[in-house]
Protein backbone atom coordinates (compact mmCIF):
# COMPACT_ATOMS: atom_id res chain seq x y z
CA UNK A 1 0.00 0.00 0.00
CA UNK A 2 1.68 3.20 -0.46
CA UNK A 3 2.74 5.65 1.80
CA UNK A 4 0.75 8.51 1.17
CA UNK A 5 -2.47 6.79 1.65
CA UNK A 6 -1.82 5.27 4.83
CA UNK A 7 -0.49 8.67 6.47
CA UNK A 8 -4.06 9.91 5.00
CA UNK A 9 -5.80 7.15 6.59
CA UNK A 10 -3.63 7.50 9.65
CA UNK A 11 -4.87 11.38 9.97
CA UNK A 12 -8.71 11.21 9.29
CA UNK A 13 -8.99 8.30 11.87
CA UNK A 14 -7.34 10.06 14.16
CA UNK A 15 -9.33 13.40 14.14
CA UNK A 16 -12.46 11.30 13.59
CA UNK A 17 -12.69 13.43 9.65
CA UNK A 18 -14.24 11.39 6.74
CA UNK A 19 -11.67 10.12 3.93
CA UNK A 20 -12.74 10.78 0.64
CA UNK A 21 -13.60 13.60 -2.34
CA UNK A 22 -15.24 16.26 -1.39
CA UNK A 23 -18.70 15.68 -2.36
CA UNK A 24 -18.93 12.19 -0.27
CA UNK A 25 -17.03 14.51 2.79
CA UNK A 26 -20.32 17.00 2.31
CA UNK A 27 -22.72 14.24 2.64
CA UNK A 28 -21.30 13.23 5.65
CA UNK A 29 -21.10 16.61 7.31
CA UNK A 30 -25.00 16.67 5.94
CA UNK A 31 -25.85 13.57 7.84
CA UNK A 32 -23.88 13.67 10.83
CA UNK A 33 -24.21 17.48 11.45
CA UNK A 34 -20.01 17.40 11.85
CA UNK A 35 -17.84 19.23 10.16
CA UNK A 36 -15.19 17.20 7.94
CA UNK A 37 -12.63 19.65 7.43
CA UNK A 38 -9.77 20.48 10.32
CA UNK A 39 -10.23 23.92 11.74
CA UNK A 40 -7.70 26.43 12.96
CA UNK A 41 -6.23 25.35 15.88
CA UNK A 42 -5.82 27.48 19.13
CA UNK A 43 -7.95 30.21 20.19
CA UNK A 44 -10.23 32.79 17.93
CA UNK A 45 -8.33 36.04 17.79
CA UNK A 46 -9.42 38.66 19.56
CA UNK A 47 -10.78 36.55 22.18
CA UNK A 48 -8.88 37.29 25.77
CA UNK A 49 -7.68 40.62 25.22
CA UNK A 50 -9.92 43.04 27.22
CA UNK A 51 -11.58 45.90 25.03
């Protein structure tokens, strides 16, 4: 199997994310009400900065 596709298969199961083109990921954000693409990590900006 080659290498690339295994590291992808490593990373979706590990953050839970759907492995395939992007229509089939949209159905399964549809159905499942998750999202199935990786966010920005950390925190919003702006947020803990008083105004």
């Amino acid at each position: 199997m080659d290498e690339a596709l295994l590291a992808d298969i490593r990373s979706t199961a590990k953050s839970g994310m759907a492995l395939g083109n992007e229509r089939f990921k949209q159905e399964v954000a549809d159905l499942t009400g998750r999202w199935q693409h990786p966010e920005k990590r950390g925190r919003p900006k702006g947020q803990g900065k008083p105004a």
